[in-house]
Protein backbone atom coordinates (compact mmCIF):
# COMPACT_ATOMS: atom_id res chain seq x y z
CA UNK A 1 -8.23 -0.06 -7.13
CA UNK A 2 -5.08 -2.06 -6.84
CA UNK A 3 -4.87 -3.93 -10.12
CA UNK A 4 -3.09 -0.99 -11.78
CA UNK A 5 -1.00 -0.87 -8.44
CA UNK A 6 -2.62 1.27 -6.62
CA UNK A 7 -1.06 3.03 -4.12
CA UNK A 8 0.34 3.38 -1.58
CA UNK A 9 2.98 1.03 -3.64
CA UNK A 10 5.05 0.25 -0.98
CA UNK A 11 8.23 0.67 -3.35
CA UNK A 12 7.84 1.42 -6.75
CA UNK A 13 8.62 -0.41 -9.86
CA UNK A 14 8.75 -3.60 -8.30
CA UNK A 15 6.94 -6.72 -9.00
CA UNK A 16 2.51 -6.32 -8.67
CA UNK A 17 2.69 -8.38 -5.10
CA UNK A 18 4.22 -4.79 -3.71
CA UNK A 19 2.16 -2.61 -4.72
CA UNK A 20 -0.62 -0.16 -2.41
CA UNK A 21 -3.30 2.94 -2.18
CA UNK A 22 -3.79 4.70 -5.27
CA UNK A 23 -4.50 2.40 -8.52
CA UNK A 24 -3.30 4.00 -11.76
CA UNK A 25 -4.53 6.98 -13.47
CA UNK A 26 -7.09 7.49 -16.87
CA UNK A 27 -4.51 8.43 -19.59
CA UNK A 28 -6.95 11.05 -20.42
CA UNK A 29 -4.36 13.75 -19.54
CA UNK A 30 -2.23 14.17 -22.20
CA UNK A 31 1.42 15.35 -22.23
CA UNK A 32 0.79 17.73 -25.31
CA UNK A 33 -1.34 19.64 -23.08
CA UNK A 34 1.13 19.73 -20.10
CA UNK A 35 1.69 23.11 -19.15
CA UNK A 36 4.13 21.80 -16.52
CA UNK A 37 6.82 24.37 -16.12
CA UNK A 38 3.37 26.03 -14.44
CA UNK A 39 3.84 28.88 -16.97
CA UNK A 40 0.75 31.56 -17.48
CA UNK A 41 -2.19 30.03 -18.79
CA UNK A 42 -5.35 31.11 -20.30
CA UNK A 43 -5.93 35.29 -19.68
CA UNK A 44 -4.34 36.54 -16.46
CA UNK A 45 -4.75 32.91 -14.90
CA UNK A 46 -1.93 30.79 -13.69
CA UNK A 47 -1.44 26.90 -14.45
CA UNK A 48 -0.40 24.64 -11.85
CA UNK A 49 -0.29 20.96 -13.43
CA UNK A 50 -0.63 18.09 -10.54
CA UNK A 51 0.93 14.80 -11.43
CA UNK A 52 -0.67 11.78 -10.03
CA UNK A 53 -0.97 7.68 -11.15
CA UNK A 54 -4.28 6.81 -9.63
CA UNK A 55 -6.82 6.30 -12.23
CA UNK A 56 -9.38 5.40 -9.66
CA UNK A 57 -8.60 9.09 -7.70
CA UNK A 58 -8.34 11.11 -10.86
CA UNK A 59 -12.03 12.13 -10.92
CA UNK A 60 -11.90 12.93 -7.05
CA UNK A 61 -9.13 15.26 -7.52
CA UNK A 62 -10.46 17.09 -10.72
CA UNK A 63 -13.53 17.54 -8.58
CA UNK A 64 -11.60 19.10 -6.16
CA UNK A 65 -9.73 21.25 -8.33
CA UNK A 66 -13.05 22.17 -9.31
CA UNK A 67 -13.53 24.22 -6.14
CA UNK A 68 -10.19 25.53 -5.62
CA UNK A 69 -10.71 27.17 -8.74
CA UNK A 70 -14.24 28.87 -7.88
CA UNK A 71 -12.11 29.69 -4.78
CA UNK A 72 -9.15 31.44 -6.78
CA UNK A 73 -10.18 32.44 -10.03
CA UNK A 74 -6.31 33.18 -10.81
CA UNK A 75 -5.17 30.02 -10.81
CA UNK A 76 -6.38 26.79 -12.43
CA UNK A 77 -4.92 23.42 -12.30
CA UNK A 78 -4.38 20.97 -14.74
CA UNK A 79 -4.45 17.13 -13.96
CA UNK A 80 -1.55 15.23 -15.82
CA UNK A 81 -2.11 11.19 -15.35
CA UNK A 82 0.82 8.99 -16.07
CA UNK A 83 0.53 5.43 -15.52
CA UNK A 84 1.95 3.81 -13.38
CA UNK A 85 4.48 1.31 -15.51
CA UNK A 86 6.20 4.32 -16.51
CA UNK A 87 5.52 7.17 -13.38
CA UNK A 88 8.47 6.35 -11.93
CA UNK A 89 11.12 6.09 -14.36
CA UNK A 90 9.46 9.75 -16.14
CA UNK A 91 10.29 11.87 -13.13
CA UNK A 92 13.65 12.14 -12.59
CA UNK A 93 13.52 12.53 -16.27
CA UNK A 94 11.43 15.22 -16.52
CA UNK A 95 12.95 16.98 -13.35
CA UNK A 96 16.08 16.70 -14.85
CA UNK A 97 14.68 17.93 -18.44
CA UNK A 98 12.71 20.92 -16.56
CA UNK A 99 9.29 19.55 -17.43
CA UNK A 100 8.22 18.19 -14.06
CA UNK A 101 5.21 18.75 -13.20
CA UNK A 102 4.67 21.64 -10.53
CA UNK A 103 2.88 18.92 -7.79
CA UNK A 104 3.13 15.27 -8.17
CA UNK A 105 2.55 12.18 -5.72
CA UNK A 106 4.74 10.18 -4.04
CA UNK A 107 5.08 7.29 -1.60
CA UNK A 108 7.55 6.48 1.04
CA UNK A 109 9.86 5.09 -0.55
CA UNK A 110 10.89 7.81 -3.27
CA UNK A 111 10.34 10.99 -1.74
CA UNK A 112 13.88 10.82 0.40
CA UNK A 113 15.86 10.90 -2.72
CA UNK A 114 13.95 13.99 -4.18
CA UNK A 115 14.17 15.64 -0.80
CA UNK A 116 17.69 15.22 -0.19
CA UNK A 117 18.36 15.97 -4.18
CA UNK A 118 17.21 19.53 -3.43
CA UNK A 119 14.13 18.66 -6.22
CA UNK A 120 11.28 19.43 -3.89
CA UNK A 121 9.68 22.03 -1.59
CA UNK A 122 10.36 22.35 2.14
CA UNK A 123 6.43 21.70 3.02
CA UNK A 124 7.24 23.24 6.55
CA UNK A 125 8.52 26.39 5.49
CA UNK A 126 5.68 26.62 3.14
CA UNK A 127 2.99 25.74 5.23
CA UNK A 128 4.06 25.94 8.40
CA UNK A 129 1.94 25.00 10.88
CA UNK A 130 -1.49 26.99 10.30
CA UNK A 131 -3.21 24.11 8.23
CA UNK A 132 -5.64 21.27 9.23
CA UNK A 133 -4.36 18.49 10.84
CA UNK A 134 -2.76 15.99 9.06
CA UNK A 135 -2.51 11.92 9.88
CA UNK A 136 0.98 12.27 12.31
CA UNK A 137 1.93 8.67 11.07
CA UNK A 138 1.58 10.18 7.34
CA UNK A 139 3.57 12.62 8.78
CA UNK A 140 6.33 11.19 9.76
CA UNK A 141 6.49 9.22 6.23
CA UNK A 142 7.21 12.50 5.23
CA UNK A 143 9.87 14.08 7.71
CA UNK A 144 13.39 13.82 6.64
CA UNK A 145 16.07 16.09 8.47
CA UNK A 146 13.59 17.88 10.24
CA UNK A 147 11.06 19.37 7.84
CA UNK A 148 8.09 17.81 5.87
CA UNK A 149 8.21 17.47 2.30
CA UNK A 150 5.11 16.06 1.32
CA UNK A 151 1.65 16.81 2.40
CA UNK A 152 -0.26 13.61 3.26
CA UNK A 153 -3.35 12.43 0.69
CA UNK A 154 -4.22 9.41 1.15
CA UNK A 155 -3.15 6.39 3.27
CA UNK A 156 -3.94 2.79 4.19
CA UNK A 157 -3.47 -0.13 6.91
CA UNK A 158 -3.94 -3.62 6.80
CA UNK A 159 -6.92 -6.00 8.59
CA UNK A 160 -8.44 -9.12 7.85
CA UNK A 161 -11.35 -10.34 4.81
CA UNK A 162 -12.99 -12.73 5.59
CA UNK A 163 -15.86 -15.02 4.08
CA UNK A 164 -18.58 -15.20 6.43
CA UNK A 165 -19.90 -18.87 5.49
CA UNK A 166 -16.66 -20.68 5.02
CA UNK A 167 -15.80 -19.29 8.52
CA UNK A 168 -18.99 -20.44 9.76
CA UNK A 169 -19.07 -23.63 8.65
CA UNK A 170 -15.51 -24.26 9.62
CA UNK A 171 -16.23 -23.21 13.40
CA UNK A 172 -13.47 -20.53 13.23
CA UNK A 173 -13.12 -17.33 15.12
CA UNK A 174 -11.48 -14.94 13.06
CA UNK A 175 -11.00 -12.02 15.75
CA UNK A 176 -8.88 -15.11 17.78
CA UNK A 177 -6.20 -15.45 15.12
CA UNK A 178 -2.32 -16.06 16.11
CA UNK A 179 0.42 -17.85 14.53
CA UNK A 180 3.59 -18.58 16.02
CA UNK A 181 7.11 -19.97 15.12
CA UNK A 182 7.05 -23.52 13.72
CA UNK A 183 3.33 -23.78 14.80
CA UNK A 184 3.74 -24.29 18.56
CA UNK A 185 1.52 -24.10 21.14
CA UNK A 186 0.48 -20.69 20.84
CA UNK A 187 -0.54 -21.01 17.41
CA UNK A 188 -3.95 -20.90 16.15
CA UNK A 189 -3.41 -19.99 13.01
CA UNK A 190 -2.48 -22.67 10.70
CA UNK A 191 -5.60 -25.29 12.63
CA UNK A 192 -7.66 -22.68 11.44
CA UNK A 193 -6.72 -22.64 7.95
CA UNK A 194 -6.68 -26.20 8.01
CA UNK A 195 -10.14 -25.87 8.77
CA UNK A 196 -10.71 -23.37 5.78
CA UNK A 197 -8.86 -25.46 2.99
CA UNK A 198 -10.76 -27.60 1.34
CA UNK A 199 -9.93 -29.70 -1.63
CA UNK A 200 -12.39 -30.84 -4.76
CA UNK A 201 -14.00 -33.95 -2.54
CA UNK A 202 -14.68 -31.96 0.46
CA UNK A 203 -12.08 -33.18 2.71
CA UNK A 204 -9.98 -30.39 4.75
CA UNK A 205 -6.89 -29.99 5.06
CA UNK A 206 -6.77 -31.49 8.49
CA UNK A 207 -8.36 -34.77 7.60
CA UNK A 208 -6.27 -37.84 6.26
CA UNK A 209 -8.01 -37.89 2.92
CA UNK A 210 -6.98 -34.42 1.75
CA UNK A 211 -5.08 -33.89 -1.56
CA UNK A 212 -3.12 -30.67 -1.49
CA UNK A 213 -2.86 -30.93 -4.79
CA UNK A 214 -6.44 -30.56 -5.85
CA UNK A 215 -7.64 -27.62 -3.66
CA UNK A 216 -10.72 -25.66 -4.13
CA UNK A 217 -11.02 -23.33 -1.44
CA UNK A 218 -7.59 -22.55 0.74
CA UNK A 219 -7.21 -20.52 3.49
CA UNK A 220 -4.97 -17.34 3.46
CA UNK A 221 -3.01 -15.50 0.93
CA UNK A 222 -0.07 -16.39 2.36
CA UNK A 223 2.04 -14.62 -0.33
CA UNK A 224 5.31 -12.44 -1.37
CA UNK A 225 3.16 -9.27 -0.65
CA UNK A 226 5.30 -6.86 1.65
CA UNK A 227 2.58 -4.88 2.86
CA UNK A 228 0.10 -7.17 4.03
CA UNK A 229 2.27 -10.19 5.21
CA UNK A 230 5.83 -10.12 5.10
CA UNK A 231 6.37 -6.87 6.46
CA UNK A 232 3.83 -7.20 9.14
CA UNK A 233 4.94 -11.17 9.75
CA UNK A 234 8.26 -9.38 10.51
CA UNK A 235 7.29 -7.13 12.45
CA UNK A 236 4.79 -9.50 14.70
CA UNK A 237 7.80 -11.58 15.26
CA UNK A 238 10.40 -8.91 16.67
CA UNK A 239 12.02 -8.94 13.06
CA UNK A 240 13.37 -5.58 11.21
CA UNK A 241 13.13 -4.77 8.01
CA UNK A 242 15.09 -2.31 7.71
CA UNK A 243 17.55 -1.53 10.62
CA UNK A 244 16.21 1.46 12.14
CA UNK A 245 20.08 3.37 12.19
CA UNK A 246 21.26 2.24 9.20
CA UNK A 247 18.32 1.67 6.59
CA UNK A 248 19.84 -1.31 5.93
CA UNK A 249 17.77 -4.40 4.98
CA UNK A 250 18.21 -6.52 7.98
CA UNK A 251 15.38 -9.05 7.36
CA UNK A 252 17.86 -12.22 7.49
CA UNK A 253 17.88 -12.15 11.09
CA UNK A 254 17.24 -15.40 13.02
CA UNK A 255 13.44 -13.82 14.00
CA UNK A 256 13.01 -13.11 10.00
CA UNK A 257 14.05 -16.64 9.13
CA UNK A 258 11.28 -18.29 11.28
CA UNK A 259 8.43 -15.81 10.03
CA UNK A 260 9.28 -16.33 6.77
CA UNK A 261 9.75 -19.70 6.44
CA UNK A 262 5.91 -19.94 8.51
CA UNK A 263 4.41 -17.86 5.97
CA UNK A 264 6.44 -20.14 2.96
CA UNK A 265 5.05 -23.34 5.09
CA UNK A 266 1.26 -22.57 4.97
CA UNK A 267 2.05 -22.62 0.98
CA UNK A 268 4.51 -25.34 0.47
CA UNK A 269 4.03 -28.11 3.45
CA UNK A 270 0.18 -27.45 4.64
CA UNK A 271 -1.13 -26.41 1.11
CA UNK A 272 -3.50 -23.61 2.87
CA UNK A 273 -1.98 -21.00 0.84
CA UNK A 274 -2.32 -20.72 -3.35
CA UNK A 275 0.67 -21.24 -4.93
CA UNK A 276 3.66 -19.41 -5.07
CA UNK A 277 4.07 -20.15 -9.19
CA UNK A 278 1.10 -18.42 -9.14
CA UNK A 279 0.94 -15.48 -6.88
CA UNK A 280 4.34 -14.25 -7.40
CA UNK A 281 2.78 -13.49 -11.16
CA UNK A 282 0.03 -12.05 -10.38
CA UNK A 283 -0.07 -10.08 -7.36
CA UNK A 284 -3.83 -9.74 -7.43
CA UNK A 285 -4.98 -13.01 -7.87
CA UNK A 286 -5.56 -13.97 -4.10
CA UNK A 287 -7.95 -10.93 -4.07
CA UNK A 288 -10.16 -12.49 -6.87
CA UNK A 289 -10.19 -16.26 -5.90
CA UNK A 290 -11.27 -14.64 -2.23
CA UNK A 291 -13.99 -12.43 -4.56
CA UNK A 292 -14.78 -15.81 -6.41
CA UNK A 293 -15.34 -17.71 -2.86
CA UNK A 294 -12.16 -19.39 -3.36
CA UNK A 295 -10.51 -18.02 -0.36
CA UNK A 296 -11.55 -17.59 3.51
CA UNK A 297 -9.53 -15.22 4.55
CA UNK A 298 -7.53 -12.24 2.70
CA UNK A 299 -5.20 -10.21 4.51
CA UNK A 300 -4.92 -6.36 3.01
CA UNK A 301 -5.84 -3.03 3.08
CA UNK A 302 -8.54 -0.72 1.73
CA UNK A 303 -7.25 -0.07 -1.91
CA UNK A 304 -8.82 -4.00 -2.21
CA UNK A 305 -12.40 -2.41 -0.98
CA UNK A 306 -13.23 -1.25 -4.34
CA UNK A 307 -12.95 -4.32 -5.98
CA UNK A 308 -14.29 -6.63 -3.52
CA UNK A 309 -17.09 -4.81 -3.35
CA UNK A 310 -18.36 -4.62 -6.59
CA UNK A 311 -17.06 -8.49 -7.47
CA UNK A 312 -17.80 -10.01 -4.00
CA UNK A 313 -21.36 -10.41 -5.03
CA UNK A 314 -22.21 -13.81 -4.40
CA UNK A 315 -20.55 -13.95 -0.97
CA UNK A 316 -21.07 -12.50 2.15
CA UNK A 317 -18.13 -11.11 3.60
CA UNK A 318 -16.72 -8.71 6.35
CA UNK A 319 -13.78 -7.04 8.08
CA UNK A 320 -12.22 -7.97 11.47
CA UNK A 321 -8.46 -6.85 13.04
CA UNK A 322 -5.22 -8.03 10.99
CA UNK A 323 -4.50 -11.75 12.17
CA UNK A 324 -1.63 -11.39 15.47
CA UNK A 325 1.84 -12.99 16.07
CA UNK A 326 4.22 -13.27 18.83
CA UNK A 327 3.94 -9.76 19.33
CA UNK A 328 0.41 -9.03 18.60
CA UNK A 329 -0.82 -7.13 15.86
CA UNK A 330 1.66 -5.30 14.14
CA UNK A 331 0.32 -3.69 10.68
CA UNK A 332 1.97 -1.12 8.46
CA UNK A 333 0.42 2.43 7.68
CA UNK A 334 1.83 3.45 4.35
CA UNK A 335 0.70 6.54 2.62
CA UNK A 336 0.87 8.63 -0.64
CA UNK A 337 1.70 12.45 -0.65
CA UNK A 338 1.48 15.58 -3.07
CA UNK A 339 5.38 17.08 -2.99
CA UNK A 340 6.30 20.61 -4.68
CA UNK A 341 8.91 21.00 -8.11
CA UNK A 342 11.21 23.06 -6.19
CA UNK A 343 11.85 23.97 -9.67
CA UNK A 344 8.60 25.48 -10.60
CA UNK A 345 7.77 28.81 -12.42
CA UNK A 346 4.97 29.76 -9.93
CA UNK A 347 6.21 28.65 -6.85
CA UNK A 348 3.77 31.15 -5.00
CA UNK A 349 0.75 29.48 -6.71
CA UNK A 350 2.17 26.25 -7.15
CA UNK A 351 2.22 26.58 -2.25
CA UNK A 352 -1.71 28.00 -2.74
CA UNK A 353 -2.81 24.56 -4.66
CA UNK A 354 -0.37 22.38 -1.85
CA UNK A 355 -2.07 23.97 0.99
CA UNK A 356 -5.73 23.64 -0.60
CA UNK A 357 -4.72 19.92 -1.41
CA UNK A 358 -3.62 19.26 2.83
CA UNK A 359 -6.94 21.21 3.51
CA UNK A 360 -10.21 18.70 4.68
CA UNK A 361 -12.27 20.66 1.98
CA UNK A 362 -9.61 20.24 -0.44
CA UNK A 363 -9.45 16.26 0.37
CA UNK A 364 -13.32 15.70 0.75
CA UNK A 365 -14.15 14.16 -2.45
CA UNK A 366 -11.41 11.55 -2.15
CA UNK A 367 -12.99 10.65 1.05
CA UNK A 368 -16.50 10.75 -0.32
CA UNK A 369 -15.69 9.07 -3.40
CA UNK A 370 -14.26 6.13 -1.17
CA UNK A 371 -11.14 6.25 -2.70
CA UNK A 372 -8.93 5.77 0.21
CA UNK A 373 -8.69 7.31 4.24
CA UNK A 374 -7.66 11.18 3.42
CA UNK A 375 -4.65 12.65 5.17
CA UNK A 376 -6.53 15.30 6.62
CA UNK A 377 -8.11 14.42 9.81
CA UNK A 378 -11.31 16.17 9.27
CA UNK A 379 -11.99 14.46 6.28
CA UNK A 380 -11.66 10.75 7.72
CA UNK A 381 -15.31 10.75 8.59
CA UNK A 382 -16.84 11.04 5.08
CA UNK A 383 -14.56 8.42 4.00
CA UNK A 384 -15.84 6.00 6.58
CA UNK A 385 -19.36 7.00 5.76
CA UNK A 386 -18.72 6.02 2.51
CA UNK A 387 -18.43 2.46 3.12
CA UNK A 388 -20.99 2.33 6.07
CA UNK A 389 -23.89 3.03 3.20
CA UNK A 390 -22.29 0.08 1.44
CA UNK A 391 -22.46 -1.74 4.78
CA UNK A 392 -19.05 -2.16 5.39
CA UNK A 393 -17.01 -1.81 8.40
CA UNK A 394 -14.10 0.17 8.06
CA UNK A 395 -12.97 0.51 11.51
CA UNK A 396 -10.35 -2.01 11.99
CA UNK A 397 -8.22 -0.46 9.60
CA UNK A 398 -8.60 2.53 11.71
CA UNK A 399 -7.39 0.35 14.73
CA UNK A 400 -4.99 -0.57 12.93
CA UNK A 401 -3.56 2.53 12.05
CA UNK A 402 -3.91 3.65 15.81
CA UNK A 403 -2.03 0.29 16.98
CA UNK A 404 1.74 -1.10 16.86
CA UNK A 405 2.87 -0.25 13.62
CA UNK A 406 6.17 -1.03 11.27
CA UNK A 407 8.01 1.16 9.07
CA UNK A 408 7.23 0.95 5.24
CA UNK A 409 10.43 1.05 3.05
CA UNK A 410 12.28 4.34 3.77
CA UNK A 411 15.91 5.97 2.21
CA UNK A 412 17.15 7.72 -0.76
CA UNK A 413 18.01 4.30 -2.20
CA UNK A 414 15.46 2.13 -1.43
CA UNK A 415 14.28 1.33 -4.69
CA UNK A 416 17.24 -0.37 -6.00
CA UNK A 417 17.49 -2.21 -2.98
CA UNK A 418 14.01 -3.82 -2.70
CA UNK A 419 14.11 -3.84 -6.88
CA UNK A 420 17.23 -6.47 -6.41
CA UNK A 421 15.98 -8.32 -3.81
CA UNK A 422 12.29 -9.10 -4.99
CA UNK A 423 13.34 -11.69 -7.27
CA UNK A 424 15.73 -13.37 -5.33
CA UNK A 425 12.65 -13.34 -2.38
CA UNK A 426 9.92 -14.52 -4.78
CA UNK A 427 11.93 -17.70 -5.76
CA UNK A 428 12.29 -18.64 -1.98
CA UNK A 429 8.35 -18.47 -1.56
CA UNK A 430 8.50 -21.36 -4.27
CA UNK A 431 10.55 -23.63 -1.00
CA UNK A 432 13.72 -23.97 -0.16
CA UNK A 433 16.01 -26.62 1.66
CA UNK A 434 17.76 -23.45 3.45
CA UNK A 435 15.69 -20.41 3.71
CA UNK A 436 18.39 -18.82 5.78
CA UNK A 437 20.76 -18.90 3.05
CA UNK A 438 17.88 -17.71 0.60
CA UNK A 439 17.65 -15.14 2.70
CA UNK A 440 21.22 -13.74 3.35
CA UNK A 441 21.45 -13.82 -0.27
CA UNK A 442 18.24 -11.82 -1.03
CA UNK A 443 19.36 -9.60 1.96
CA UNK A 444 23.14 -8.75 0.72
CA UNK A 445 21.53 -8.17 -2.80
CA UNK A 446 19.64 -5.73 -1.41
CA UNK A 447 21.99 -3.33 0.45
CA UNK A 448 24.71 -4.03 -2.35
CA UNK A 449 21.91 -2.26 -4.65
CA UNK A 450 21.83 1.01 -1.78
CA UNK A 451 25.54 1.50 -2.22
């Protein structure tokens, strides 16, 4: 579910190695049937239109509209899917035209602007506090000035692939996983990958007789992916992102030169990680060489489940904790939410239809569908239950989640910023003489853009 960008995209409209937990959504909705100033529909009934990307949650959430609407025969709810190349770019558009949708989905890194823009609904004075629990790190996502905005659908963390024979005949331990700055002692990271590469005569990359330039199997997807590496490798080293007062990108920092430039090593010195030229074009393309058996280990989250599971068929593979750093494991827990059009027609059915979609009932068929972890608590379980019939282990993502954490991309202008900087970032994953300069660069590019 993350080749059409699913997700939890940590920032939208950026380049496919940023992108998270919902994929795109089936075009089947069509804008001539958009009733989305939520004016009267059919009979007495109102329309509430719900806008989302995901084409791999679309069915999930018509199912679940389903219900509401044996539940409150007044109201029904129409589904309008826009994908995702254009779902950003169409809503300030639309909000600005009056034909926003009366619910639509967000991630972290758009809803400030809306929020502080006056475009959506307080969720706290709407809801209050008499609904089913909610994921508090969802939550807080969400929380800007004091009040909630969104209410929390889905969300994801990252953890470790792995390919059960290629670690076993390497003699690796994937739950004992730690790199370090410049590879020093503490590091057991990069002579496991060297371990795990393996070029077209069989040598590894740890033997004499290796050529880097010929590999058939490498390591880790070591890669310009901000949600499962950069951010984390950050993070793990006692680097910011963003500067926790400020929002300003802050990633240049001594601690964010050295995890960087480890992460640009395993691809550019050790040849354990695919290319760079490659990768930075396609975002998903360390997912399929791992679902080809041309990978040992992928670091990511669980809007790559889908797909590995139904391509992963001729390799035997599992799920362990996110590989540590300096400062242990430090993931990211990014999630999507469903905001209110402040603007709407039917603002009274428009808060029935937000608090059915925070409910556990209301968020059941995502989680039975195995589209990602719901927001609501109660609904965790089917999710998980899911995947256990497929024999997969979902639980370290839910360690993850309940472990050290960093923030995803937050701020009213955070788009721009990350927008200006990807490219400038991407290039330095190619190598660079002086990745601290690379960096700066990428880094003042950045927070120019957030002026």
């Amino acid at each position: 579910m993350k080749p059409t960008r699913h997700s939890f995209g940590l920032a939208a409209g950026v380049a496919a190695s940023l992108a998270m937990v919902l994929a795109a959504c089936s075009p089947a909705s069509n804008d001539s049937d958009d009733d989305s100033t939520g004016d009267s529909g059919s009979g007495d009934k109102t329309t509430v239109t719900f806008r989302l990307w995901d084409e791999a949650a679309a069915p999930a959430y018509e199912d679940s509209f389903a219900e509401f609407e044996k539940q409150n025969e007044d109201i029904e709810v129409n589904v309008d899917v826009v994908p995702w190349s254009e779902y950003w770019s169409r809503i300030p558009l639309d909000i600005n035209s009056g034909d926003m949708a009366d619910i639509f989905l967000v991630n972290s890194s758009n809803v400030a602007q809306y929020a502080d823009n006056g475009n959506l609904i307080d969720v706290s004075q709407a809801l209050g506090n008499d609904h089913d629990e909610w994921e508090q790190s969802v939550v807080d996502l969400y929380t800007r000035d004091g009040s909630v905005w969104g209410v929390p659908q889905l969300w994801d963390s990252i953890a470790l692939f792995y390919n059960k024979d290629t670690v076993a005949d390497a003699g690796v331990d994937v739950e004992d996983l730690t790199w370090a700055p410049g590879a020093g002692d503490d590091d057991t990271l990069l002579p496991a990958l060297q371990k795990l590469t393996v070029d077209a005569d069989g040598n590894t990359a740890d033997s004499a007789g290796f050529d880097g330039s010929d590999v058939t199997t490498y390591g880790l997807n070591a890669q310009a992916d901000m949600q499962a590496i950069y951010l984390p490798w950050l993070a793990e080293n006692g680097a910011q992102y963003q500067d926790e007062s400020t929002d300003e990108f802050a990633f240049a920092s001594e601690e964010g030169v050295e995890a960087f430039q480890y992460v640009i090593d395993l691809i550019n010195e050790y040849n354990v990680a695919p290319s760079a030229a490659d990768t930075n074009t396609n975002g998903d393309l360390a997912r399929d060489m791992f679902v080809r058996g041309e990978l040992a280990l992928f670091q990511s989250g669980p809007y790559s489940l889908p797909a590995i599971a139904e391509g992963a068929t001729e390799i035997d593979w599992g799920i362990v904790p996110m590989i540590a750093g300096p400062e242990g494991r430090v993931g990211t827990v990014h999630g999507v939410a469903a905001v209110g059009n402040a603007d709407t027609d039917n603002e009274d059915a428009t808060v029935e239809v937000l608090d059915w979609l925070g409910s556990a009932e209301g968020q059941a068929p995502l989680a039975e569908q195995g589209v990602s972890f719901p927001g609501a608590v109660d609904a965790q379980q089917a999710y998980v239950d899911y995947w256990d019939e497929q024999g997969v282990d979902v639980s370290p993502f839910i360690e993850a989640a309940k472990g050290d954490t960093a923030r995803p991309p937050v701020g009213p202008a955070v788009d721009a910023g990350t927008n200006a900087y990807t490219p400038l970032l991407a290039d330095l994953f190619l190598g660079t003489d002086d990745l601290a300069a690379g960096l700066q660069e990428a880094q003042d590019a950045g927070n120019d853009a957030m002026e």
